[in-house]
Protein backbone atom coordinates (compact mmCIF):
# COMPACT_ATOMS: atom_id res chain seq x y z
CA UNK A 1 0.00 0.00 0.00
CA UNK A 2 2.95 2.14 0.61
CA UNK A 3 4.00 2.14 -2.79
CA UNK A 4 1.01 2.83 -4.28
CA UNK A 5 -0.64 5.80 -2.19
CA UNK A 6 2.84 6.77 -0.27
CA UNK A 7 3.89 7.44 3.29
CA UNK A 8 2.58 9.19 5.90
CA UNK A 9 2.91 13.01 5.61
CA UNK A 10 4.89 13.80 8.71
CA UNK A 11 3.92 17.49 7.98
CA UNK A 12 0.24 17.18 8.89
CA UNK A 13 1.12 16.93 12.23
CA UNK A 14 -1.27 14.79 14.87
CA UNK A 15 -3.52 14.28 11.84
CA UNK A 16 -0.70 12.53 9.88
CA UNK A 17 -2.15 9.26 10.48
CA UNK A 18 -6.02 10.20 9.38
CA UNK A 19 -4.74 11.42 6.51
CA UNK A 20 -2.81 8.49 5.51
CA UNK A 21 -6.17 6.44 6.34
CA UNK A 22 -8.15 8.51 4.14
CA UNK A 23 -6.16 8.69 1.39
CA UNK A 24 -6.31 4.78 1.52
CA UNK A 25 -9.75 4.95 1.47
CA UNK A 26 -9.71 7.25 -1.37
CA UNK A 27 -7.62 4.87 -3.61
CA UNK A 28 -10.22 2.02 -2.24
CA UNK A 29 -7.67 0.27 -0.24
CA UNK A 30 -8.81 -2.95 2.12
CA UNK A 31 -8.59 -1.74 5.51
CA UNK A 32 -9.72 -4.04 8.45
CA UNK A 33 -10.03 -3.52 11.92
CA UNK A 34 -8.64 -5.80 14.54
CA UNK A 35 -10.98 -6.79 17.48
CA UNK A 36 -7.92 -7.41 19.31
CA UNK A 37 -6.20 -3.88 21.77
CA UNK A 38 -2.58 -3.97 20.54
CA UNK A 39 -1.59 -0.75 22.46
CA UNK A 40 -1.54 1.05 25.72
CA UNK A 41 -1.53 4.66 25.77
CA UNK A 42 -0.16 6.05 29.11
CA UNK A 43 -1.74 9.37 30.22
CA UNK A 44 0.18 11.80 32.27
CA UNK A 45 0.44 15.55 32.79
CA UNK A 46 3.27 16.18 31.09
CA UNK A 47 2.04 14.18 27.66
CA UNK A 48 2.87 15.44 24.60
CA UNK A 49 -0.41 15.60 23.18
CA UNK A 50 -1.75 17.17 25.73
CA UNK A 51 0.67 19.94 25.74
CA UNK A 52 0.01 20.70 21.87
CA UNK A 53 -3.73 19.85 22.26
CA UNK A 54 -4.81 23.40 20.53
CA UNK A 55 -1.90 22.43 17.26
CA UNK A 56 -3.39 19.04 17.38
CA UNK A 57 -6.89 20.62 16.80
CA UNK A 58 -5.60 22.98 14.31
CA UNK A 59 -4.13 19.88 12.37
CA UNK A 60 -7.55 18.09 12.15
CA UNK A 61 -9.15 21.22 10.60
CA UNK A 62 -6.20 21.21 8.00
CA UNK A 63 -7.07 18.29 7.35
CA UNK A 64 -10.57 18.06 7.08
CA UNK A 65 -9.95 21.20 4.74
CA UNK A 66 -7.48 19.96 2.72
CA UNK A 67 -9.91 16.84 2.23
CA UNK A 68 -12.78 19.22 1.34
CA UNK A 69 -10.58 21.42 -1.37
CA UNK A 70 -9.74 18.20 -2.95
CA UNK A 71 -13.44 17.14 -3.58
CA UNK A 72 -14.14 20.32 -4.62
CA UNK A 73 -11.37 19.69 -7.36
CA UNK A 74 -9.79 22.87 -5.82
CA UNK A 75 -6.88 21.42 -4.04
């Protein structure tokens, strides 16, 4: 799948991995979900998502934007 849609697009930001996902989607790429938890996420003051929590937002709207634009044929 890599070689046919590409990597991840480390400049998105938090969103890098949504985008990657929806771009699969796009090119109608099999995607399955496992039923299975495969990570643990530890939570903490000092996280680094929660220190760029207002970027991280500004990311998604990129995103979403950048998704829109391209639907529109303007992006």
């Amino acid at each position: 799948v890599f070689d046919r849609i590409g990597r991840f697009d480390a400049a998105a930001g938090h969103s890098h991995d949504t985008d990657w996902f929806l771009t699969c989607r796009e090119h109608n790429c099999e995607i399955d979900l496992l039923p299975d938890v495969l990570v643990f996420r530890r939570l903490h003051e000092n996280n680094f998502s929660l220190h760029r929590s207002s970027r991280s937002i500004d990311d998604y709207l990129n995103l979403i934007k950048k998704k829109l634009d391209q639907r529109r044929g303007s992006g």
